[in-house]
C-alpha atoms as a PDB file:
ATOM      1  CA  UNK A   1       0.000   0.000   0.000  1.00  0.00           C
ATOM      2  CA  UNK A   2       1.315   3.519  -0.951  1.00  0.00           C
ATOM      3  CA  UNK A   3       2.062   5.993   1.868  1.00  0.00           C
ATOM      4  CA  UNK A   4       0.907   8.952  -0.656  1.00  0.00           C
ATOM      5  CA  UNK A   5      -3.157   9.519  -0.726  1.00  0.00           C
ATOM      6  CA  UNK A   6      -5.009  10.902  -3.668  1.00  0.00           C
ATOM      7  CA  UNK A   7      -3.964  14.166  -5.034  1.00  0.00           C
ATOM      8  CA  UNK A   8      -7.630  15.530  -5.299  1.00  0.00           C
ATOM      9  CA  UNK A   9      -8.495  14.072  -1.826  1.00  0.00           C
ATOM     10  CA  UNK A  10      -5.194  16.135  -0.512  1.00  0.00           C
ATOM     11  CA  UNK A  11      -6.650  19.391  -2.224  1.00  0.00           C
ATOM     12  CA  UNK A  12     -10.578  19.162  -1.558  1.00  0.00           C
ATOM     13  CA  UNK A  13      -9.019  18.226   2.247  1.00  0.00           C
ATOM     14  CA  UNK A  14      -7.157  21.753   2.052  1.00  0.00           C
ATOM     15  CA  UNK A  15      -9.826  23.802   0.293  1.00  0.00           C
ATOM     16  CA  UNK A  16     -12.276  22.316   3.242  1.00  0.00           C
ATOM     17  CA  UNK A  17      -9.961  23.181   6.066  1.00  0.00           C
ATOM     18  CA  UNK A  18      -9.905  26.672   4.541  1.00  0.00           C
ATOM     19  CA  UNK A  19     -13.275  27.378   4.742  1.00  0.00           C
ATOM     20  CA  UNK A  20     -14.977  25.426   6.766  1.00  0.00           C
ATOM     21  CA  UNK A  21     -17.466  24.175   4.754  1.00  0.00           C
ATOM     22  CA  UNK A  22     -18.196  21.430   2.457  1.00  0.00           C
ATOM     23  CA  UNK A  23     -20.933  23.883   0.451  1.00  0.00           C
ATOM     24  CA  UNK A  24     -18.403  26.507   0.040  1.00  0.00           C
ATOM     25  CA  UNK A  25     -15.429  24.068  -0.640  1.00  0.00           C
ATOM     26  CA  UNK A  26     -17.378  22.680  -3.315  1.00  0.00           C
ATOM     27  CA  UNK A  27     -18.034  25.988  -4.716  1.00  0.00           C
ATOM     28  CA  UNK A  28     -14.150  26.417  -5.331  1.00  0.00           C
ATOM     29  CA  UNK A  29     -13.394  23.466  -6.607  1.00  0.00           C
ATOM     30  CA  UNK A  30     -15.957  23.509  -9.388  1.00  0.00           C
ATOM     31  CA  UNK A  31     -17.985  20.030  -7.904  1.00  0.00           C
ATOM     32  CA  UNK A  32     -20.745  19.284  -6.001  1.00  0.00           C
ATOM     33  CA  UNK A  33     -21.280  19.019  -1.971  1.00  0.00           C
ATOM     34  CA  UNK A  34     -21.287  15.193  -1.949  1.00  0.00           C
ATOM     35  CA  UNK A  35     -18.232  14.837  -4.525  1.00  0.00           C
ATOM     36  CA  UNK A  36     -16.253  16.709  -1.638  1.00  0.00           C
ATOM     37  CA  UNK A  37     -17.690  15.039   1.474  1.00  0.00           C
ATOM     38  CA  UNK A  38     -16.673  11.463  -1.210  1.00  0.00           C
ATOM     39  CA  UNK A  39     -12.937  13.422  -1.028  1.00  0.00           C
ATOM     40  CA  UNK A  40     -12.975  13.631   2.532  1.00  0.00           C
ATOM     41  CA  UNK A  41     -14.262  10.112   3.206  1.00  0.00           C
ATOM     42  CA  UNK A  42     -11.624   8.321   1.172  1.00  0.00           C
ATOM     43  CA  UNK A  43      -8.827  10.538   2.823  1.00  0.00           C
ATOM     44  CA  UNK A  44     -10.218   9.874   5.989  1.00  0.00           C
ATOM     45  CA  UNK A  45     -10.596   5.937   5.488  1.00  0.00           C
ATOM     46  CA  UNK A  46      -7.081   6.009   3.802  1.00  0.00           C
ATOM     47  CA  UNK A  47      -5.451   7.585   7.244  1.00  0.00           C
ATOM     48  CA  UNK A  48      -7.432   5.892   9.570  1.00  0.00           C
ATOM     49  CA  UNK A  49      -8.501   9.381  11.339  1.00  0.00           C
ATOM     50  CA  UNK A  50     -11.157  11.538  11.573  1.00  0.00           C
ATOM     51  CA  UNK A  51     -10.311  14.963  10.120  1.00  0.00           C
ATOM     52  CA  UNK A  52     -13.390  16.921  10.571  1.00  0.00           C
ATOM     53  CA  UNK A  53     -15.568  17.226  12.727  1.00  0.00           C
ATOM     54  CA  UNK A  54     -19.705  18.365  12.793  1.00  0.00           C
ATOM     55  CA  UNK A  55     -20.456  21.051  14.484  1.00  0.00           C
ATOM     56  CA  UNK A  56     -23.823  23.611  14.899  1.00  0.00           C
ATOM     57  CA  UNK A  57     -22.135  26.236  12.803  1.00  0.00           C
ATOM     58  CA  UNK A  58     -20.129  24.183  10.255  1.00  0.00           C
ATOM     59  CA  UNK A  59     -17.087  22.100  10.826  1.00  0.00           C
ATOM     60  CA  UNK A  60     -13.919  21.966  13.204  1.00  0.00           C
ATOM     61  CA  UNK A  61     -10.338  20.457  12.371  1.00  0.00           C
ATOM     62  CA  UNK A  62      -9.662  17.656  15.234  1.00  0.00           C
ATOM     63  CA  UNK A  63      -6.144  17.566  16.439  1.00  0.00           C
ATOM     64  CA  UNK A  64      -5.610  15.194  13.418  1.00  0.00           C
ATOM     65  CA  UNK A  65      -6.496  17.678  10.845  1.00  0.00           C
ATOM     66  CA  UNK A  66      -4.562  20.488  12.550  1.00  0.00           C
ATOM     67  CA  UNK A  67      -1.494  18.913  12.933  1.00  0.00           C
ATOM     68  CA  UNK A  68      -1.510  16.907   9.051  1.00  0.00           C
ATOM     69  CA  UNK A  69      -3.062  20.707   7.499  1.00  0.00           C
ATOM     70  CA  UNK A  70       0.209  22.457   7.442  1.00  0.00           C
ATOM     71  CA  UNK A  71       2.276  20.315   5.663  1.00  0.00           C
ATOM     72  CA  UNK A  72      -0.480  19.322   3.320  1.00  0.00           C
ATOM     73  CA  UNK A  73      -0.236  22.989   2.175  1.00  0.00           C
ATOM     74  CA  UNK A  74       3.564  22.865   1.934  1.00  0.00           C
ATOM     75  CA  UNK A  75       3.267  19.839  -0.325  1.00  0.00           C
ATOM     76  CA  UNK A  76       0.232  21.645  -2.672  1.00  0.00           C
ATOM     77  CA  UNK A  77       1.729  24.846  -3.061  1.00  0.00           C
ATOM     78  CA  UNK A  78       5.709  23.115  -3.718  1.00  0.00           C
ATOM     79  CA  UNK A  79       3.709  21.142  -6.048  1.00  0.00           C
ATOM     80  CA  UNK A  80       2.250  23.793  -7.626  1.00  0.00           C
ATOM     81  CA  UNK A  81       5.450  26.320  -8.280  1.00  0.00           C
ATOM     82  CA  UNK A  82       7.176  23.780  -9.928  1.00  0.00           C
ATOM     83  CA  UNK A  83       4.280  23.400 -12.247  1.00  0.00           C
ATOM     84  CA  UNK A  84       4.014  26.511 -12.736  1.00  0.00           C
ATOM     85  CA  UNK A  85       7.881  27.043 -13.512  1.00  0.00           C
ATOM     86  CA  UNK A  86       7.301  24.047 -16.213  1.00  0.00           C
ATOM     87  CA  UNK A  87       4.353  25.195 -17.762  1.00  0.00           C
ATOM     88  CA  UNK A  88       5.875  28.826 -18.249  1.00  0.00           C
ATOM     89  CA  UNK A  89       8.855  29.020 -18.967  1.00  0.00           C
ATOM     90  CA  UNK A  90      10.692  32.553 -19.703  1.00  0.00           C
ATOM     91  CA  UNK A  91       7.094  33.561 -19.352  1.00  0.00           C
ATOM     92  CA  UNK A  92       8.234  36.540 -16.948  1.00  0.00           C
ATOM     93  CA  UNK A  93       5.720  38.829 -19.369  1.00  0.00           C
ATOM     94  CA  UNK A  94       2.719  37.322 -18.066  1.00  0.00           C
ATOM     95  CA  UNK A  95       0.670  38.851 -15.461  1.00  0.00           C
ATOM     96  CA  UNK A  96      -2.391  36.738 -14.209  1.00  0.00           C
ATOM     97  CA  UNK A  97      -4.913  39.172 -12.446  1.00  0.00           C
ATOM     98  CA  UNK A  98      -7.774  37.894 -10.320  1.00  0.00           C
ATOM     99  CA  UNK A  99     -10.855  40.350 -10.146  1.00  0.00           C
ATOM    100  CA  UNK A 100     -14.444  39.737  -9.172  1.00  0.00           C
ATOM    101  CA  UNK A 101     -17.030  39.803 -12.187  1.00  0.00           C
ATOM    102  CA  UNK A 102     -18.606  43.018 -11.217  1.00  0.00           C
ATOM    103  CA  UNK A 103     -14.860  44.477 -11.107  1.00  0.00           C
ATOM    104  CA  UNK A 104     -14.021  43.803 -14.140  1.00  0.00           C
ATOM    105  CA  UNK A 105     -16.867  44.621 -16.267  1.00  0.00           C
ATOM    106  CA  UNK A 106     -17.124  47.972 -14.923  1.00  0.00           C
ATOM    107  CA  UNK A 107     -13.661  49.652 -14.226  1.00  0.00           C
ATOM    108  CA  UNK A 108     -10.863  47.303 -15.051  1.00  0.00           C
ATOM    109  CA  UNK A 109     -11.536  45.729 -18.691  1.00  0.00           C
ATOM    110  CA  UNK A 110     -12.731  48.913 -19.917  1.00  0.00           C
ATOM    111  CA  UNK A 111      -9.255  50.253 -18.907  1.00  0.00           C
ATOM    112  CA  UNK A 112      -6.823  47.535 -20.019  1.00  0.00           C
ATOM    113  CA  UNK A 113      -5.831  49.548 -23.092  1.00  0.00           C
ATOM    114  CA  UNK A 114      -4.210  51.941 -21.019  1.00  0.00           C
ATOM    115  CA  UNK A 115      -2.413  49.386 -19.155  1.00  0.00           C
ATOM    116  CA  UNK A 116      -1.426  47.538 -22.704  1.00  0.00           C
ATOM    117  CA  UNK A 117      -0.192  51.510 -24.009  1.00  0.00           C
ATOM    118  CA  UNK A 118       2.193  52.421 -21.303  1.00  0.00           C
ATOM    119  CA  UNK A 119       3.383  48.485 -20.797  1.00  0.00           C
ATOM    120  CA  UNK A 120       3.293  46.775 -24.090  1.00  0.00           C
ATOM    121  CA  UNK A 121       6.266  44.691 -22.923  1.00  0.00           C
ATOM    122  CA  UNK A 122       3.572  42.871 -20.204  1.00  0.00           C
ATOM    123  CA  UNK A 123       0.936  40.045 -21.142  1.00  0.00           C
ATOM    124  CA  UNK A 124      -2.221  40.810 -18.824  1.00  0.00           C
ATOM    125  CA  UNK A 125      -4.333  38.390 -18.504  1.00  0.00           C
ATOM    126  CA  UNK A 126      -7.527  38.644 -16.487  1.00  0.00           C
ATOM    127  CA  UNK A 127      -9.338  36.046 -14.526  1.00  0.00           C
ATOM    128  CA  UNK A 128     -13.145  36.993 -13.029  1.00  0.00           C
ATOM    129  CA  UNK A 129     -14.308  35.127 -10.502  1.00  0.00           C
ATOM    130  CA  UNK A 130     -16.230  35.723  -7.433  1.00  0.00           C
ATOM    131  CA  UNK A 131     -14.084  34.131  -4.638  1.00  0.00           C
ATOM    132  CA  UNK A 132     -10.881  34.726  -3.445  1.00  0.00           C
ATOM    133  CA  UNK A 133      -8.023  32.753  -4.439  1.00  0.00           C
ATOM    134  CA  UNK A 134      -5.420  31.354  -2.550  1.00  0.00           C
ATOM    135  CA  UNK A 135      -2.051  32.284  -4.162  1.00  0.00           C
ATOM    136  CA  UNK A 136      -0.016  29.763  -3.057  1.00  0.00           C
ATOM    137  CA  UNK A 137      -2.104  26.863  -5.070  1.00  0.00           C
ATOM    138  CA  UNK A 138      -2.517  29.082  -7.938  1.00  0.00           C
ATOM    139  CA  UNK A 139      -0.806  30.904 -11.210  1.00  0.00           C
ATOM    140  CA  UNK A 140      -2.772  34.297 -10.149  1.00  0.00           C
ATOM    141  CA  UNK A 141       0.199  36.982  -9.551  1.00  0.00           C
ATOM    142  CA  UNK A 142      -1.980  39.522  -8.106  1.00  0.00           C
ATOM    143  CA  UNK A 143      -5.922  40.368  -7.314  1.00  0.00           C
ATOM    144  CA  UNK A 144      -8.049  43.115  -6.450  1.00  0.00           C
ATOM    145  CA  UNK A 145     -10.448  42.130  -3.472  1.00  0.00           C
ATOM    146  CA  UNK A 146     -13.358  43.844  -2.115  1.00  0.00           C
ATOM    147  CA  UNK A 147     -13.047  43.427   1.492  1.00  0.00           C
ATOM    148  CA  UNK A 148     -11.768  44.746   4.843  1.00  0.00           C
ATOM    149  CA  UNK A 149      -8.190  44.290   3.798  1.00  0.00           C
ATOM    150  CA  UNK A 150      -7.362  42.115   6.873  1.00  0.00           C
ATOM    151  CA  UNK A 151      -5.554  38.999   5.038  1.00  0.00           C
ATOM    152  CA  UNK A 152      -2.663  37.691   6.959  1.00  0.00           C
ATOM    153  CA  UNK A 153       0.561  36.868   5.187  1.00  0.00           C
ATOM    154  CA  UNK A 154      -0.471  38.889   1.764  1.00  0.00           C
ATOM    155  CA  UNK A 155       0.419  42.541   0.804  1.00  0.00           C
ATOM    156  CA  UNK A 156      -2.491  44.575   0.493  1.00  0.00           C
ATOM    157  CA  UNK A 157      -2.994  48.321  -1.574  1.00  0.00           C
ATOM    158  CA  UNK A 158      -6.122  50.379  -0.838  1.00  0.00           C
ATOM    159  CA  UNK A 159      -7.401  51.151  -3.823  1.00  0.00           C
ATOM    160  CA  UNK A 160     -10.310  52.907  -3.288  1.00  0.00           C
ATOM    161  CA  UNK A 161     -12.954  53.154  -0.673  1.00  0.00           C
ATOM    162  CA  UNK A 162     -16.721  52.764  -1.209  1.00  0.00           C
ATOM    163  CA  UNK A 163     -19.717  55.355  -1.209  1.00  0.00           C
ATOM    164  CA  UNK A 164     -23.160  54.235  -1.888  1.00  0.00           C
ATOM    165  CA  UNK A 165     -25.590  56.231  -3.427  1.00  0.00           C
ATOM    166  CA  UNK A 166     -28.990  55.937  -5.532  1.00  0.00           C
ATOM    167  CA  UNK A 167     -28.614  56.360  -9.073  1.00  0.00           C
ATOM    168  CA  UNK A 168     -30.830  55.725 -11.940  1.00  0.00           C
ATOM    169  CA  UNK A 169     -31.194  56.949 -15.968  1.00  0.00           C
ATOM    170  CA  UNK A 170     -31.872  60.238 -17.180  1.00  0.00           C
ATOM    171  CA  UNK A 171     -35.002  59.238 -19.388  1.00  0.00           C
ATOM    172  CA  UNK A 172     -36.230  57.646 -15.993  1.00  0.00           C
ATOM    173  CA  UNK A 173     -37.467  60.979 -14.424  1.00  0.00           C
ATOM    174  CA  UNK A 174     -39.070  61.961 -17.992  1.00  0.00           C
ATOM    175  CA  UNK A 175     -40.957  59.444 -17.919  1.00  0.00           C
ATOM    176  CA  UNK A 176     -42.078  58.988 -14.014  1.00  0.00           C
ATOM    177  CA  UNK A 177     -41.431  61.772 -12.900  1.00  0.00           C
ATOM    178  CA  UNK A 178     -38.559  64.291 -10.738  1.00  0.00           C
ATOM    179  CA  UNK A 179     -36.628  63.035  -7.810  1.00  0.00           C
ATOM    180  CA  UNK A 180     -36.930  66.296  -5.785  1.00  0.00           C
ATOM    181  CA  UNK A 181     -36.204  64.779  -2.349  1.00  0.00           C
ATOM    182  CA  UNK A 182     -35.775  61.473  -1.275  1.00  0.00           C
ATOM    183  CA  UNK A 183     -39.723  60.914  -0.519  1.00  0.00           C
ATOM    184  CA  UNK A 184     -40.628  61.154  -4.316  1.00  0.00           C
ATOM    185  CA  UNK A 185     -38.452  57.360  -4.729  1.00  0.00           C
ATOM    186  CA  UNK A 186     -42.374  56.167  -3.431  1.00  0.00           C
ATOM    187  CA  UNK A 187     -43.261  56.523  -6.442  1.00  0.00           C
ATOM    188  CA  UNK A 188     -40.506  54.519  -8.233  1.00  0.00           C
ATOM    189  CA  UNK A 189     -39.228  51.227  -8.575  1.00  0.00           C
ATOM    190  CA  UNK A 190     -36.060  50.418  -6.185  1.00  0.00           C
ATOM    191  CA  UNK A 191     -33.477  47.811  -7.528  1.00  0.00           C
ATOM    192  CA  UNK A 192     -32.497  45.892  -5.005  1.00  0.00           C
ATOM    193  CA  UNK A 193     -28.942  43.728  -5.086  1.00  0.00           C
ATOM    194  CA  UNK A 194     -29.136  40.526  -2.910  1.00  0.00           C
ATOM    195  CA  UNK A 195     -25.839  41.392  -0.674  1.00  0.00           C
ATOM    196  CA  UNK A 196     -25.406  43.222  -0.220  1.00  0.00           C
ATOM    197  CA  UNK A 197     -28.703  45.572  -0.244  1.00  0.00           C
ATOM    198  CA  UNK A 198     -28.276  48.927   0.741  1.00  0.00           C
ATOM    199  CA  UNK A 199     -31.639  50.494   0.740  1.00  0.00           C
ATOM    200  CA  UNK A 200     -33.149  50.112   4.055  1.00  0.00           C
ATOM    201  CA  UNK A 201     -29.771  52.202   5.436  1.00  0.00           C
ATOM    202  CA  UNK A 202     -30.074  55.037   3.051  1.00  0.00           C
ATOM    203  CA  UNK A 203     -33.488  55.444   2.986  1.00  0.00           C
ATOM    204  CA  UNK A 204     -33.236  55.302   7.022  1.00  0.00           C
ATOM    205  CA  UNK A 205     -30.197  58.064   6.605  1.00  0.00           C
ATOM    206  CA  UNK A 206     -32.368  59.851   4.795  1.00  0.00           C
ATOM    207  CA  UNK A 207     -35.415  60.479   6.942  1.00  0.00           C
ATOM    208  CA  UNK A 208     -37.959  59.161   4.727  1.00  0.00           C
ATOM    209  CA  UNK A 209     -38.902  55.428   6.089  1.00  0.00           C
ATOM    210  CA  UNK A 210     -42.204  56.235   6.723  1.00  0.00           C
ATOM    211  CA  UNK A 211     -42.805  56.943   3.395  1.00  0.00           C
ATOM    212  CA  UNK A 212     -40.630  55.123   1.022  1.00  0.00           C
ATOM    213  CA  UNK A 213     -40.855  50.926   1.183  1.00  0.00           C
ATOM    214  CA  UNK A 214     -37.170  49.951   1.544  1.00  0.00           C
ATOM    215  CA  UNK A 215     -38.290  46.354   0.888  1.00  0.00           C
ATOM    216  CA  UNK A 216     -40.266  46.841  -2.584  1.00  0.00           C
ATOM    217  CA  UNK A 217     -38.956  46.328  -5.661  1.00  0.00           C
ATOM    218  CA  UNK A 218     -36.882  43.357  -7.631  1.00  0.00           C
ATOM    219  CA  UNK A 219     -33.567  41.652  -5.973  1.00  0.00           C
ATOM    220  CA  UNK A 220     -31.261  40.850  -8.445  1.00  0.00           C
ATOM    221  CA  UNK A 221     -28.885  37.866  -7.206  1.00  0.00           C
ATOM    222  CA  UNK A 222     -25.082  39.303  -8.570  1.00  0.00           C
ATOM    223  CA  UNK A 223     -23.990  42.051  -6.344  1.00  0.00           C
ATOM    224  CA  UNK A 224     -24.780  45.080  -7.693  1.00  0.00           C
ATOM    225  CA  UNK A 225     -24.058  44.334 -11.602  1.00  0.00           C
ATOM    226  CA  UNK A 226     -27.394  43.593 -13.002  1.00  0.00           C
ATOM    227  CA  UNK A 227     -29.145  46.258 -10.791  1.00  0.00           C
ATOM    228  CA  UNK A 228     -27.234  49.013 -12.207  1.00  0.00           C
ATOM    229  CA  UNK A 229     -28.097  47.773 -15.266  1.00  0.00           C
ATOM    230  CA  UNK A 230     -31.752  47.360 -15.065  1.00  0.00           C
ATOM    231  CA  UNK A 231     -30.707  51.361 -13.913  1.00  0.00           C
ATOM    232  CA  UNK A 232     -29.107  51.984 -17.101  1.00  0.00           C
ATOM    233  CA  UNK A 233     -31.601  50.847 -19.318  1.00  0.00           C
ATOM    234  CA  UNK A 234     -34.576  52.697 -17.182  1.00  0.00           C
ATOM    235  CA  UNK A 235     -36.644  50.415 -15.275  1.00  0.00           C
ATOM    236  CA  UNK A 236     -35.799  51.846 -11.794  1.00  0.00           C
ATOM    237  CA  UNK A 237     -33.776  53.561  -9.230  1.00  0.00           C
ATOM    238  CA  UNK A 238     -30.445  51.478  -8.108  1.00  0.00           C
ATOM    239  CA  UNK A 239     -28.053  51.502  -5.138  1.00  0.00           C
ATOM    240  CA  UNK A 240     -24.405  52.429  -6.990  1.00  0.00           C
ATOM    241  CA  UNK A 241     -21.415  51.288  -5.532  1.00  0.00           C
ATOM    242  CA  UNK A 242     -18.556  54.231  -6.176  1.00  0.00           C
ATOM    243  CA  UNK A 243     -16.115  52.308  -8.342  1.00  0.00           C
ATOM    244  CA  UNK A 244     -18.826  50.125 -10.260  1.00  0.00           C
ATOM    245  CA  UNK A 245     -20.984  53.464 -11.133  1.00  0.00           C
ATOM    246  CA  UNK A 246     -18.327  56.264 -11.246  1.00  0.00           C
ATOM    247  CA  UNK A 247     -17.410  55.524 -15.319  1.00  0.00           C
ATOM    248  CA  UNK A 248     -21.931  56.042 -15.888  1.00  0.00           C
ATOM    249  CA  UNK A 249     -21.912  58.760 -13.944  1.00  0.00           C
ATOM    250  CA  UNK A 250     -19.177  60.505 -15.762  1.00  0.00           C
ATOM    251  CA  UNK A 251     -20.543  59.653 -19.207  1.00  0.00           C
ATOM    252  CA  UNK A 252     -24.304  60.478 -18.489  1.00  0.00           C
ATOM    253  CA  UNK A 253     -25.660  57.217 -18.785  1.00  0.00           C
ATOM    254  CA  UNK A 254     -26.646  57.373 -15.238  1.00  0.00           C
ATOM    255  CA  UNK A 255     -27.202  60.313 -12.741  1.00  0.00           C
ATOM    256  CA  UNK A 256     -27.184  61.151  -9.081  1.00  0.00           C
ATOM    257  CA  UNK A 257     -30.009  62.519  -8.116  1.00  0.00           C
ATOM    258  CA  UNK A 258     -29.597  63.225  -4.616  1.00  0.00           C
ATOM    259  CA  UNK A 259     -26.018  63.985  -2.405  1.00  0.00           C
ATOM    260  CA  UNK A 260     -26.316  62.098   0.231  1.00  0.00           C
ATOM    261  CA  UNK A 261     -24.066  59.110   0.577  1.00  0.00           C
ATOM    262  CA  UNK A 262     -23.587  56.437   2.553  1.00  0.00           C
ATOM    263  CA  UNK A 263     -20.272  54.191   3.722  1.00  0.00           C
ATOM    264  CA  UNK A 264     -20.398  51.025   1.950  1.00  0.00           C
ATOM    265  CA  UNK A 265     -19.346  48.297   4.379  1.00  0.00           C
ATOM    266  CA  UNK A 266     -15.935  47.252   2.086  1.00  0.00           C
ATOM    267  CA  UNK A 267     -12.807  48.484  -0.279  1.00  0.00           C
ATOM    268  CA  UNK A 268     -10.970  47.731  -2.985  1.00  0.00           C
ATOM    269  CA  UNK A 269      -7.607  46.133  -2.169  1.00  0.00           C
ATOM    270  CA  UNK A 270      -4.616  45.250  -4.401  1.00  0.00           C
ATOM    271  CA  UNK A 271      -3.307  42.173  -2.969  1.00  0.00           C
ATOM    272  CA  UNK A 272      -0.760  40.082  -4.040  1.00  0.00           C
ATOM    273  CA  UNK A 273       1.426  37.534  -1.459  1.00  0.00           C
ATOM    274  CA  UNK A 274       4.094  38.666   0.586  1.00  0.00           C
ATOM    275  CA  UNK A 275       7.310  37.383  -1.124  1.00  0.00           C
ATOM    276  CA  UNK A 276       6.399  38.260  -4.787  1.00  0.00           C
ATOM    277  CA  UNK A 277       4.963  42.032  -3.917  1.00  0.00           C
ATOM    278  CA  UNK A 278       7.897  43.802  -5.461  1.00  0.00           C
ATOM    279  CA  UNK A 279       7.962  41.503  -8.698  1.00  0.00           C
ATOM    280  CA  UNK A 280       8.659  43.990 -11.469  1.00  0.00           C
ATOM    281  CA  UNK A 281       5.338  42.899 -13.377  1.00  0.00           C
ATOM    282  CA  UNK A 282       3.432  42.923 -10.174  1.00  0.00           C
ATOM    283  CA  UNK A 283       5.232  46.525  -8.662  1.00  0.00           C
ATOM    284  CA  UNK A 284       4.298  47.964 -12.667  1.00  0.00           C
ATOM    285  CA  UNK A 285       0.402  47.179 -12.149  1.00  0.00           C
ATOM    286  CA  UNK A 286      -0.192  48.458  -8.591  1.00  0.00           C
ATOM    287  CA  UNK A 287       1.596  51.349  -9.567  1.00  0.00           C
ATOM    288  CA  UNK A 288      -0.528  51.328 -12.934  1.00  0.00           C
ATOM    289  CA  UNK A 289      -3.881  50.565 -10.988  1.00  0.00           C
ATOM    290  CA  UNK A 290      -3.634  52.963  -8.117  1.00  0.00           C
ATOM    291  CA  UNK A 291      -2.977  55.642 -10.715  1.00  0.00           C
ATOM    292  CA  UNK A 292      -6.156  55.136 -12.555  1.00  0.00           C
ATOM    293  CA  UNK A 293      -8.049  54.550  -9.207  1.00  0.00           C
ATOM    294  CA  UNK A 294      -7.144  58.458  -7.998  1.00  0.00           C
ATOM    295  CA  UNK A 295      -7.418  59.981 -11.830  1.00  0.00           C
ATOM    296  CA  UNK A 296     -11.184  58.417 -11.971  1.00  0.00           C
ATOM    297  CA  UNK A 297     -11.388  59.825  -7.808  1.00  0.00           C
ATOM    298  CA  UNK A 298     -10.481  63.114  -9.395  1.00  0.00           C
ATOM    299  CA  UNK A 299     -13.070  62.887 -12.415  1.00  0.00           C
ATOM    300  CA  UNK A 300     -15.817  61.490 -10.081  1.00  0.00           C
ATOM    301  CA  UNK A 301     -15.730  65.092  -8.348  1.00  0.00           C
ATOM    302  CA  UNK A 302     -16.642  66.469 -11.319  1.00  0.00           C
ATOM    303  CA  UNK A 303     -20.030  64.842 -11.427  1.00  0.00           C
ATOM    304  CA  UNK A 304     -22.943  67.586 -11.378  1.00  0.00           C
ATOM    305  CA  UNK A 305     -25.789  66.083  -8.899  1.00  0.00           C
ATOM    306  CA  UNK A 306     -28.855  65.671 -10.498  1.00  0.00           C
ATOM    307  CA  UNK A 307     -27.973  65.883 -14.282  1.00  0.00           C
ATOM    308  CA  UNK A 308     -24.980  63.176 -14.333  1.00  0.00           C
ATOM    309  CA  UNK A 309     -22.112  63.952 -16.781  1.00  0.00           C
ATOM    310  CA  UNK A 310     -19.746  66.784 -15.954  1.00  0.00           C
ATOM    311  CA  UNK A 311     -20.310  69.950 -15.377  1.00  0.00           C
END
């Protein structure tokens, strides 16, 4: 019998450990909740030891799991830079950037050819995807998270923080009517994102709960994206996030009808791990990045309440 268990038991037992959950492991990997809790099983039978165990709120390493985790994690990620050394090399060009969907749609892709102008020399290649990845088991060189920035052992980059604000088209208030004060949204339709949704705190900030249903109105499931659409194309009033509105709201496809703001809960971060931060590919991009982040900051000030575009 071999003393080496099944790669794909060793990662889906890693990925697990990470999060804590079978549902959300599975949701990394690309498989289903039972194909992981199959992973575990055969792991666990192979070692003879229980490595998880049930408990109200999820699941909790035994002493087992804690003590085999660390050098599980050794072995992946070794595993995985000499792969990555074979698969690429002299590939030094090639920058892998990890973004969520919503990220990349609205500020980064529509910005690449600025990147690709001032550093031809550099391959960028972007990967969307809504969870965070874990560099060490992965070819990603750098990401920009929406978070708290508190990740332990990577380098993290404000890159901007978050207002939220109602916005919707201009053709929307010709056709139901003005947005004088915040009361007059009673008579629109609210676009709600499913998380997360920020209308029941504005509306509270701004006085008018007794007369404006914070509740009403379509949820649309992909944070934020497919709201400010529905906003765009006129069929309601949307919460906007700073950096996935700011590029509308600048070319007049979407306005700002009122000034109030409120804190969104998150920022942007560029994040990259700890030993590869000053990487000349990786140091050119956050450089790059954090550039364009304060030039559209400086732009974004420009925006005339009310009317959208600039004054």
């Amino acid at each position: 019998m071999s003393d080496l268990p099944p790669l794909n038991a060793l990662r889906a037992f890693e990925v697990v450990a990470r999060h804590l959950s079978f549902t959300a492991a599975a949701g990394e990997l690309g498989v289903t909740q039972g194909a992981v809790s199959q992973q575990m099983r055969k792991l666990e039978d192979f070692l003879g030891l229980t490595l998880f165990r049930r408990i109200h709120q999820g699941l909790r390493l035994t002493q087992a799991g804690t003590a085999y985790l660390p050098t599980v994690r050794q072995a992946l990620a070794a595993i995985a830079d000499a792969t990555r050394d074979l698969r690429s090399p002299g590939q030094d060009n090639v920058l892998m950037v990890s973004v969520s969907p919503g990220f990349a749609i609205k500020w980064l892709v529509p910005r690449s050819h600025l990147f690709y102008a001032a550093n031809g020399e550099i391959d960028l290649r972007i990967s969307a995807a809504p969870e965070h990845i874990n560099f060490a088991l992965s070819d990603i060189d750098v990401a920009v998270r929406h978070g708290d920035g508190d990740w332990p052992d990577l380098s993290t980059h404000r890159l901007m923080a978050e207002q939220v604000f109602p916005v919707c088209a201009p053709q929307l208030l010709d056709a139901i009517g003005p947005l004088e004060g915040p009361a007059d949204l009673a008579r629109h339709t609210l676009l709600h994102s499913w998380e997360p949704d920020y209308w029941p705190r504005w509306i509270a900030a701004a006085g008018v709960g007794d007369k404006v249903d914070a509740e009403k109105g379509p949820v649309f499931s992909d944070h934020s994206i497919a709201a400010v659409q529905a906003a765009i194309d006129g069929h309601g009033v949307a919460m906007g996030r700073t950096a996935l509105v700011a590029d509308d709201l600048i070319a007049g496809r979407l306005i700002r009808p009122f000034e109030l703001s409120i804190g969104g809960d998150f920022a942007y971060w560029v994040v990259s791990s700890a030993a590869t931060v000053e990487t000349p590919k990786i140091r050119i991009f956050r450089e790059w990045i954090l550039d364009e982040a304060a030039k559209l900051a400086t732009n974004f000030t420009r925006v005339d309440f009310g009317r959208g575009g600039r004054e």
